[in-house]
C-alpha atoms as a PDB file:
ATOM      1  CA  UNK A   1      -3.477 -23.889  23.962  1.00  0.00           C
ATOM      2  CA  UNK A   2      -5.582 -22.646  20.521  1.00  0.00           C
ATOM      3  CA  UNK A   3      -8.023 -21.302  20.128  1.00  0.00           C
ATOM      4  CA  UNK A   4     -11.671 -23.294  18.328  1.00  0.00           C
ATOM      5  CA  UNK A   5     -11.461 -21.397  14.969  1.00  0.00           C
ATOM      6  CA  UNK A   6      -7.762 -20.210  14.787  1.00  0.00           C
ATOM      7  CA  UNK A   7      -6.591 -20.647  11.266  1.00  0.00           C
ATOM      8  CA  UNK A   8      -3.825 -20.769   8.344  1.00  0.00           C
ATOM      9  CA  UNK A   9      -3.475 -17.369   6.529  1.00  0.00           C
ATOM     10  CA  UNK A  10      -0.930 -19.242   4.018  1.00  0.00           C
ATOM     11  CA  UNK A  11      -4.103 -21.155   2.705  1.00  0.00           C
ATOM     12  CA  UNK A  12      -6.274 -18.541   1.580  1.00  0.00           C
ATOM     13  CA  UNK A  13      -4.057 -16.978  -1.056  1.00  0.00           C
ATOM     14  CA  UNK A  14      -5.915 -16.186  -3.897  1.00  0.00           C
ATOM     15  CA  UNK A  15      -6.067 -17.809  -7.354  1.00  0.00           C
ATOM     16  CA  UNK A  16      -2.783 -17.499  -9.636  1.00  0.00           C
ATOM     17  CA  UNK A  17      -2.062 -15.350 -12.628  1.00  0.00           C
ATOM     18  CA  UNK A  18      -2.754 -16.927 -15.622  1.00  0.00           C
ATOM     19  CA  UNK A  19       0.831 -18.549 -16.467  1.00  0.00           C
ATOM     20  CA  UNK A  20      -0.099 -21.504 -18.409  1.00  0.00           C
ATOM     21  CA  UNK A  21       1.513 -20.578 -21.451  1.00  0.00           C
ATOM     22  CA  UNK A  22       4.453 -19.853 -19.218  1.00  0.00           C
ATOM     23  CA  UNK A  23       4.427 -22.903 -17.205  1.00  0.00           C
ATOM     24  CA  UNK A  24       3.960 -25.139 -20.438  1.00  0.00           C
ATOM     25  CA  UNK A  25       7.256 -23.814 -22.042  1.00  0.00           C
ATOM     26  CA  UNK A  26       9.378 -24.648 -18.517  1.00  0.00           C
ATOM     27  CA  UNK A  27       7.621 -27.441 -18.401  1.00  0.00           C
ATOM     28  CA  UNK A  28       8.892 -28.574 -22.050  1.00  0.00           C
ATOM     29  CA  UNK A  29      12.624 -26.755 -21.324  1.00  0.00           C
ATOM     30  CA  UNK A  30      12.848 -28.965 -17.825  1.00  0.00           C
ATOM     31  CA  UNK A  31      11.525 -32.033 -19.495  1.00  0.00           C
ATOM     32  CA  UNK A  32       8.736 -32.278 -16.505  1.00  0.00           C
ATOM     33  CA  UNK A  33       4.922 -31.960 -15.638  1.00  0.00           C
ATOM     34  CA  UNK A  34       3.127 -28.761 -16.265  1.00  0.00           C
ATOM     35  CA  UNK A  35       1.760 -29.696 -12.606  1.00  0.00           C
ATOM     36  CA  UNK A  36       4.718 -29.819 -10.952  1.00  0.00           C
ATOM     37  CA  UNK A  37       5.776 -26.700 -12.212  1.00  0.00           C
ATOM     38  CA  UNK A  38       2.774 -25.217 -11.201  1.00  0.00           C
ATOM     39  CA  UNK A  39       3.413 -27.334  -7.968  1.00  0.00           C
ATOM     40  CA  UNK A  40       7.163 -25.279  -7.593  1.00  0.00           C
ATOM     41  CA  UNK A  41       5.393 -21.731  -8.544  1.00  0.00           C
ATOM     42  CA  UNK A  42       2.957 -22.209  -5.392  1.00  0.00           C
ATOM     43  CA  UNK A  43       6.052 -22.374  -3.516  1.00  0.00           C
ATOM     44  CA  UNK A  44       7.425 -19.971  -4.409  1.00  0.00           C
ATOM     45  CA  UNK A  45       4.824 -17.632  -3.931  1.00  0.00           C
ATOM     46  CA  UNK A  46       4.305 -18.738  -0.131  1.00  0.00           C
ATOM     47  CA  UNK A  47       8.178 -18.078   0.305  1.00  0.00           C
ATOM     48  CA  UNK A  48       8.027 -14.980  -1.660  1.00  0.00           C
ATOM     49  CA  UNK A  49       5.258 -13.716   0.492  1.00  0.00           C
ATOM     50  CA  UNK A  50       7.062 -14.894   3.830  1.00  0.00           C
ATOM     51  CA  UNK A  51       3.724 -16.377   4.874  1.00  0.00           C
ATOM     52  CA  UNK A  52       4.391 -18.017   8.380  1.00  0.00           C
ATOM     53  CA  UNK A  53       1.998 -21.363   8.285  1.00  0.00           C
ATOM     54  CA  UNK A  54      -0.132 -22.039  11.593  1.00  0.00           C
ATOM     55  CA  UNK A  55       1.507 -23.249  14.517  1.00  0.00           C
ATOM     56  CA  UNK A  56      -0.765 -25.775  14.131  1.00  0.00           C
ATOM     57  CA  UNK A  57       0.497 -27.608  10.907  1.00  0.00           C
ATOM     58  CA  UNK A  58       3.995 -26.819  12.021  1.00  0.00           C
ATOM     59  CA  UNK A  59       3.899 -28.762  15.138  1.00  0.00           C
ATOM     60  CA  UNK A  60       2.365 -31.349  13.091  1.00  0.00           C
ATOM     61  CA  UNK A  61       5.454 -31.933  10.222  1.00  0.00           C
ATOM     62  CA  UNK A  62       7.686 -30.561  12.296  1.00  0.00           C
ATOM     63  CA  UNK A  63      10.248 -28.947  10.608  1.00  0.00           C
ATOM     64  CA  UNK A  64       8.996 -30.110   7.134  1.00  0.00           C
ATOM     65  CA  UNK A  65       8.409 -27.597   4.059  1.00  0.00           C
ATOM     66  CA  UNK A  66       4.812 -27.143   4.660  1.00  0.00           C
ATOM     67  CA  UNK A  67       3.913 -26.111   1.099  1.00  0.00           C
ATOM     68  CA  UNK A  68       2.598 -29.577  -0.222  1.00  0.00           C
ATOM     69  CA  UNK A  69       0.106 -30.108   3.457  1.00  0.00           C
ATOM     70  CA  UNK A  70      -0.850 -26.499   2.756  1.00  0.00           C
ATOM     71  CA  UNK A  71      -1.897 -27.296  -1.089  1.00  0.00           C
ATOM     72  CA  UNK A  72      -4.139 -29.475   0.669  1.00  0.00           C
ATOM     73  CA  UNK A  73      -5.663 -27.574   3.334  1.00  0.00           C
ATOM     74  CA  UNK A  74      -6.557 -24.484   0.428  1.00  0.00           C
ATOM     75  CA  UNK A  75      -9.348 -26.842  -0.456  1.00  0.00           C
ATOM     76  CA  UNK A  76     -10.536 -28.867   2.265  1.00  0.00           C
ATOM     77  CA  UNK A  77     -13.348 -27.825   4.788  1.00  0.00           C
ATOM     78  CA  UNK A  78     -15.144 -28.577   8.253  1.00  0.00           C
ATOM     79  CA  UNK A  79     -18.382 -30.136   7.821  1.00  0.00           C
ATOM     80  CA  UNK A  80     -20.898 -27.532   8.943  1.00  0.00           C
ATOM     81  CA  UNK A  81     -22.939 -27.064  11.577  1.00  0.00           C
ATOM     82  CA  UNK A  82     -22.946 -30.002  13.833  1.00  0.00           C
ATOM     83  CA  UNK A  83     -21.572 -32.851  11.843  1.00  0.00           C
ATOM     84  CA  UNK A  84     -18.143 -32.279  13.035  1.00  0.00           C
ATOM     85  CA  UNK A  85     -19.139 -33.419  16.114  1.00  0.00           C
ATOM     86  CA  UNK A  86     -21.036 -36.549  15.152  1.00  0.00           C
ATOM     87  CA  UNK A  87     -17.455 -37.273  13.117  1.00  0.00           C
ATOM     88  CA  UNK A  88     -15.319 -36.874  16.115  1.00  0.00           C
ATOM     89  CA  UNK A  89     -15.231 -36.962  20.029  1.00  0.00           C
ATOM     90  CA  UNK A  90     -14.977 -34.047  21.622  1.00  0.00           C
ATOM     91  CA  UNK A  91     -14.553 -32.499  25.029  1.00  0.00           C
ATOM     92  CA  UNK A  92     -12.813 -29.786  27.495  1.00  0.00           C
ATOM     93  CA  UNK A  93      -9.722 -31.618  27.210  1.00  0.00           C
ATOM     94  CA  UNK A  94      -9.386 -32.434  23.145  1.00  0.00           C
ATOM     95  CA  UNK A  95      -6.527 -30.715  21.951  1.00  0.00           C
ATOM     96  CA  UNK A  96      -6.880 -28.405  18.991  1.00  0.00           C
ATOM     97  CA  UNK A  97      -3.830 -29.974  16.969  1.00  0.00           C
ATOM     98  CA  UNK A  98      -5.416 -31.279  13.189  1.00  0.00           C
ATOM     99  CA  UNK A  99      -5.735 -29.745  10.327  1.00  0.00           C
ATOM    100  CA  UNK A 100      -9.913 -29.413  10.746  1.00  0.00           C
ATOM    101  CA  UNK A 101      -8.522 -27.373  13.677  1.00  0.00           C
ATOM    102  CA  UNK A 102      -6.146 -24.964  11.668  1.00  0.00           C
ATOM    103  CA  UNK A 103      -8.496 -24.319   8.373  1.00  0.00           C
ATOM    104  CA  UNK A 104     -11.322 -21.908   7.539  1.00  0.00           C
ATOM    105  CA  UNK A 105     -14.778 -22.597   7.514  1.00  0.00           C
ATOM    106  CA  UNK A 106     -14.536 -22.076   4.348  1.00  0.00           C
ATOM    107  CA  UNK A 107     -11.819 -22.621   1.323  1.00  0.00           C
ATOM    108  CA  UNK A 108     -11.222 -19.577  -0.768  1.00  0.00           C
ATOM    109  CA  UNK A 109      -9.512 -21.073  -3.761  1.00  0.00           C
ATOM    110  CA  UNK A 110     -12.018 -24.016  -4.021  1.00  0.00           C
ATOM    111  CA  UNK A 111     -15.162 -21.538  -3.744  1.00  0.00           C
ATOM    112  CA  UNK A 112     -12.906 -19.257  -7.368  1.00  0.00           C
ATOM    113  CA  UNK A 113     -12.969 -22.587  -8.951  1.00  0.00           C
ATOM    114  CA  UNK A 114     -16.408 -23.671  -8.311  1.00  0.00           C
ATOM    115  CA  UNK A 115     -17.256 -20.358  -9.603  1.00  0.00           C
ATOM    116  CA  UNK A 116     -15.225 -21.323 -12.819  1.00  0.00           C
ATOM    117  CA  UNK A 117     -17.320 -24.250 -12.935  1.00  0.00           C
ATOM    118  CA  UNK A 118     -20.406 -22.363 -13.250  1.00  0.00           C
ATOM    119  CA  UNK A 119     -19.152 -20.299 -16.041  1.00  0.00           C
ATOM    120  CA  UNK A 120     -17.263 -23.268 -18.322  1.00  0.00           C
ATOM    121  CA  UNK A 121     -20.340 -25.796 -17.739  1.00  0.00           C
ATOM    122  CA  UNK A 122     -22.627 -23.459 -19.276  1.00  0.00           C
ATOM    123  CA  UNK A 123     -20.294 -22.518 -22.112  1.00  0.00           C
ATOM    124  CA  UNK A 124     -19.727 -18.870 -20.417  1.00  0.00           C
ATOM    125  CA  UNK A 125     -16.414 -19.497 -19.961  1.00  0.00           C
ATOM    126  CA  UNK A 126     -13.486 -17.793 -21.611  1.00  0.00           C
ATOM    127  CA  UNK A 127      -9.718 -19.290 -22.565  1.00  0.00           C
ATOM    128  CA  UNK A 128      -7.980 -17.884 -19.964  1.00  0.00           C
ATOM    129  CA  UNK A 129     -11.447 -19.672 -17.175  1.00  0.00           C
ATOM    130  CA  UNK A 130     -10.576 -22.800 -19.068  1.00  0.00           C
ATOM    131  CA  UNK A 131      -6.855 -22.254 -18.504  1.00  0.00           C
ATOM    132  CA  UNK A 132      -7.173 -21.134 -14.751  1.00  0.00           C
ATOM    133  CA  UNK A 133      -9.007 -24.233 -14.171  1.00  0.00           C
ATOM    134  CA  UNK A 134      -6.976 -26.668 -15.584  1.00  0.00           C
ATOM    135  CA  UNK A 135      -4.017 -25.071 -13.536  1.00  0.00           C
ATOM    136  CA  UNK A 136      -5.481 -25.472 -10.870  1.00  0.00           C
ATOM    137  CA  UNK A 137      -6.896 -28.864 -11.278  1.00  0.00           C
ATOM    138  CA  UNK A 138      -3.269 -30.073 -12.304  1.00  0.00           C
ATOM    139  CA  UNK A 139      -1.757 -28.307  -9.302  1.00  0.00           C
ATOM    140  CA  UNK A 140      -4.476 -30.817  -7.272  1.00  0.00           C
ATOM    141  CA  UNK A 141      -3.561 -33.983  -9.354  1.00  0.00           C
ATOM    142  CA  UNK A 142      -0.116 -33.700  -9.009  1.00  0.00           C
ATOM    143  CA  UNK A 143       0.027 -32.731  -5.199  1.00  0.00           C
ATOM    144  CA  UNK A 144      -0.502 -36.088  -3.709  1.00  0.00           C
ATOM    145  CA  UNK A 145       2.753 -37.449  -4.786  1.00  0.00           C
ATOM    146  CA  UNK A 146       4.396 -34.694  -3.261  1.00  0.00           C
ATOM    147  CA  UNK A 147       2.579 -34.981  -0.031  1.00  0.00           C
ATOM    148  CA  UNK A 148       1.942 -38.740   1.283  1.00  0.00           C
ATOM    149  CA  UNK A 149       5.637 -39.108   1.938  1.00  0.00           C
ATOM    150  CA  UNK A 150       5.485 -36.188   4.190  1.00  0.00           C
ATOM    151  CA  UNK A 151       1.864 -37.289   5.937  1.00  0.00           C
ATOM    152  CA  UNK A 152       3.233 -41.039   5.927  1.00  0.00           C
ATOM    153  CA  UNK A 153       6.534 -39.353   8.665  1.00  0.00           C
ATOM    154  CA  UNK A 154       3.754 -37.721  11.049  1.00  0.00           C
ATOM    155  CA  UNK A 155       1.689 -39.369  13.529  1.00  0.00           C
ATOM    156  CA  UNK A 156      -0.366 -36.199  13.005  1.00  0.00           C
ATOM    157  CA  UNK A 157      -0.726 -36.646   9.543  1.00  0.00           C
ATOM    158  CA  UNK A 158      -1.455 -39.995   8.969  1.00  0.00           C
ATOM    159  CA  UNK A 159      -5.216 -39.360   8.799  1.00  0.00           C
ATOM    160  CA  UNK A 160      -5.145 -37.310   6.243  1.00  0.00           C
ATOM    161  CA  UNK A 161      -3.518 -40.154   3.754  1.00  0.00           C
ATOM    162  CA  UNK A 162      -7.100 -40.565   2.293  1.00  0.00           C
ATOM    163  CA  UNK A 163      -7.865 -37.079   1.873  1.00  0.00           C
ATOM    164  CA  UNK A 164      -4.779 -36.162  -0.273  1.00  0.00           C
ATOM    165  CA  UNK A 165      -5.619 -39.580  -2.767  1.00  0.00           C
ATOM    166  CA  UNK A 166      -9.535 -38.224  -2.880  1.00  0.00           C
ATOM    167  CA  UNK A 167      -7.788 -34.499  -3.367  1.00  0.00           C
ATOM    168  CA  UNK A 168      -5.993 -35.807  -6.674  1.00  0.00           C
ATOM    169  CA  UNK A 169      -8.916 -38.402  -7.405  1.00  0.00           C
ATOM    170  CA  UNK A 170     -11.128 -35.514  -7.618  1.00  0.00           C
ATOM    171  CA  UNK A 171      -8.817 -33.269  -9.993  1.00  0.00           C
ATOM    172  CA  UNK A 172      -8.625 -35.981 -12.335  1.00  0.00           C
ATOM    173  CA  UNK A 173     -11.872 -36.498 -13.271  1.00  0.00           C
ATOM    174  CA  UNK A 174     -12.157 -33.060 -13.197  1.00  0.00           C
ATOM    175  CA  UNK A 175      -9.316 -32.856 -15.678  1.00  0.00           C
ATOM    176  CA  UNK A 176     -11.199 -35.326 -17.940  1.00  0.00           C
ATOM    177  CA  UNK A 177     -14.573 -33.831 -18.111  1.00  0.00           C
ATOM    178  CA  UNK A 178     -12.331 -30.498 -18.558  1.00  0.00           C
ATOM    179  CA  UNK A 179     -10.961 -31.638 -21.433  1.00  0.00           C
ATOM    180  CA  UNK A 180     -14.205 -32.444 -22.618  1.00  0.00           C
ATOM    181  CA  UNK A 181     -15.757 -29.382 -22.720  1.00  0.00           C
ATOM    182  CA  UNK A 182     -12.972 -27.485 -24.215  1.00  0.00           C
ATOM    183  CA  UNK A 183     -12.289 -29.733 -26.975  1.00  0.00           C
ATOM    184  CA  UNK A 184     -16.637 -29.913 -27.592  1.00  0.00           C
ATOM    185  CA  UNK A 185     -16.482 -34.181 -27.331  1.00  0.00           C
ATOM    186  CA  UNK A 186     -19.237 -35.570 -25.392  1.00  0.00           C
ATOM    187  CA  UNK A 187     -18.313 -38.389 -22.976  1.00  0.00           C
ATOM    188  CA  UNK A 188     -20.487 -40.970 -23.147  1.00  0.00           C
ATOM    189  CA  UNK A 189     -23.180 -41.652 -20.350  1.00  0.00           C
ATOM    190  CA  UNK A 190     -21.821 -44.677 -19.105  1.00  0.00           C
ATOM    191  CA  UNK A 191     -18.497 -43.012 -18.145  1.00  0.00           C
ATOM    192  CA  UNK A 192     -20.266 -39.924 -16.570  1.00  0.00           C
ATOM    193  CA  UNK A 193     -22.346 -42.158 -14.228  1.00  0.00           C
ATOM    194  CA  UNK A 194     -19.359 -43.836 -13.192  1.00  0.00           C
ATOM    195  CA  UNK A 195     -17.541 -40.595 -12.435  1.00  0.00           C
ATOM    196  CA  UNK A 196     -20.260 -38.993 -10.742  1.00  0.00           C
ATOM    197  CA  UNK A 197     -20.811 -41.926  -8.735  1.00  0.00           C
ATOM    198  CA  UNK A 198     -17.099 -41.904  -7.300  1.00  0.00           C
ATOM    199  CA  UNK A 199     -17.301 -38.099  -6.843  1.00  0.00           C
ATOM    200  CA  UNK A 200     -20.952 -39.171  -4.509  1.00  0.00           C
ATOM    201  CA  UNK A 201     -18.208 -40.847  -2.596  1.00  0.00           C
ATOM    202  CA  UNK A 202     -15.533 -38.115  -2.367  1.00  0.00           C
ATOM    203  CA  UNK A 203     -17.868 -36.135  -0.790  1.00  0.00           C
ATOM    204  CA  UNK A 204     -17.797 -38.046   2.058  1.00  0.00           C
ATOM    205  CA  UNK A 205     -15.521 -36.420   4.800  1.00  0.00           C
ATOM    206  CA  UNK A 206     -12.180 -37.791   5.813  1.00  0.00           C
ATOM    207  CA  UNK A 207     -10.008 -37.034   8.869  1.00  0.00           C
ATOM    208  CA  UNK A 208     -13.650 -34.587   9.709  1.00  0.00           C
ATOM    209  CA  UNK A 209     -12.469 -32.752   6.445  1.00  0.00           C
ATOM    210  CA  UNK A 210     -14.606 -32.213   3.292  1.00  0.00           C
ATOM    211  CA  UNK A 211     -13.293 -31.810  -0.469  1.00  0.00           C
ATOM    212  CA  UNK A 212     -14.281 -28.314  -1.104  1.00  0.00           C
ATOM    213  CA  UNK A 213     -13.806 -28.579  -4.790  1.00  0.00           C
ATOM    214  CA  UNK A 214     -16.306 -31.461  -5.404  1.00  0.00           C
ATOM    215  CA  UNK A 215     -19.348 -29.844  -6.249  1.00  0.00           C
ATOM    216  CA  UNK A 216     -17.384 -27.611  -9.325  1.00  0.00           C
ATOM    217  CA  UNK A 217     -16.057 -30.683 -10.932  1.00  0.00           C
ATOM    218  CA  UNK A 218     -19.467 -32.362 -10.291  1.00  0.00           C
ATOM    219  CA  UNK A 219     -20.930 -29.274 -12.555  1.00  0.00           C
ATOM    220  CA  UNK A 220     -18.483 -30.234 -15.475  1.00  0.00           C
ATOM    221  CA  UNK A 221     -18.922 -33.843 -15.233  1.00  0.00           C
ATOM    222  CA  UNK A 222     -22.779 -32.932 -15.510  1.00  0.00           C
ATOM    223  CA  UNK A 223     -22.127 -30.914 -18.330  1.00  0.00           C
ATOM    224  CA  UNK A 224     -19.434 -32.914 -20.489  1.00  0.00           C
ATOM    225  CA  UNK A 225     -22.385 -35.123 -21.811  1.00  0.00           C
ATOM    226  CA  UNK A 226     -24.557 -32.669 -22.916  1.00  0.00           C
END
């Protein structure tokens, strides 16, 4: 039996070292994705650091390499306060076995790149924010192709299908409006509606899970207009 609020100490690993210029040249050398290299460095860092993941994600892939699920749950979130419970039935008996039961309250890595938000919306930003975030925001694009074969295995996992897709759906607007901003190109209102219209609906929980990394690429939508 678990305990309400036991969590993952594999997801709260802080932000990376800035190896984009790194990851760009393996990328080119391996003939693949900056992303996925990114993708293989995260790995690598988990196994490196001989983080054990919760019992809880374990018992739900298995014996599965957890590093794709736990890409995921770094940035997702339980709905505060009481809305969990409007989202879900609970009682004495409800076993504590998804990933809303395993992760923080709240997501460390998605809180460092909201905070790069606020710096490269304003223009505060400096190379290496820009190149942090679009890491990052790769890292999120590229995850989901990694990681709906291994929710698609799981009865466990299944719900969390939609999640992954708004996880990359997210990063890629992201991506756009951060490519935007560095490269000083406006994009034009008509496309920034749209986009801030679909990120209204990523907000929207899934699997009682929020996408903690919403409201930073909402601030660089916002500001890739002005």
């Amino acid at each position: 039996m678990f305990r309400r609020g036991f969590y993952i100490p594999s997801i709260d690993f802080p932000m990376p070292e800035k190896t984009h210029a790194c990851c760009r040249a393996t990328a080119r050398l391996a003939g693949c994705s900056v992303g996925s290299v990114l993708l293989e460095l995260l790995r690598r860092q988990v196994a490196q650091l001989r983080v054990k993941p919760d019992a809880i994600v374990q018992r739900m892939i298995g014996n599965a390499d957890p590093s794709s699920l736990l890409v995921l749950a770094s940035v997702v979130e339980p709905p505060k306060e009481y809305t969990r419970e409007s989202l879900a039935t609970y009682g004495s008996y409800t076993p504590l076995n998804k990933l809303v039961d395993a992760v923080p309250a709240e997501s460390r890595p998605a809180r460092e790149f909201n905070e790069l938000a606020t710096r490269i919306a304003p223009g505060n930003a400096s190379a290496a924010d820009f190149a942090e975030a679009r890491q990052w925001l790769a890292v999120w694009r590229d995850n989901d192709a990694v990681l709906q074969p291994l929710l698609a295995g799981y009865s466990l996992t299944l719900e969390l299908a939609p999640m992954s897709l708004n996880l990359k759906q997210t990063a890629v607007i992201g991506l756009d409006a951060h490519s935007s901003l560095e490269s000083h190109k406006r994009v034009p209102s008509s496309v920034q509606e749209k986009q801030l219209a679909a990120l209204k609906k990523l907000k929207a929980p899934e699997a009682v899970l929020l996408d903690a990394i919403v409201p930073g690429v909402e601030q660089l939508v916002q500001a890739s207009s002005h």
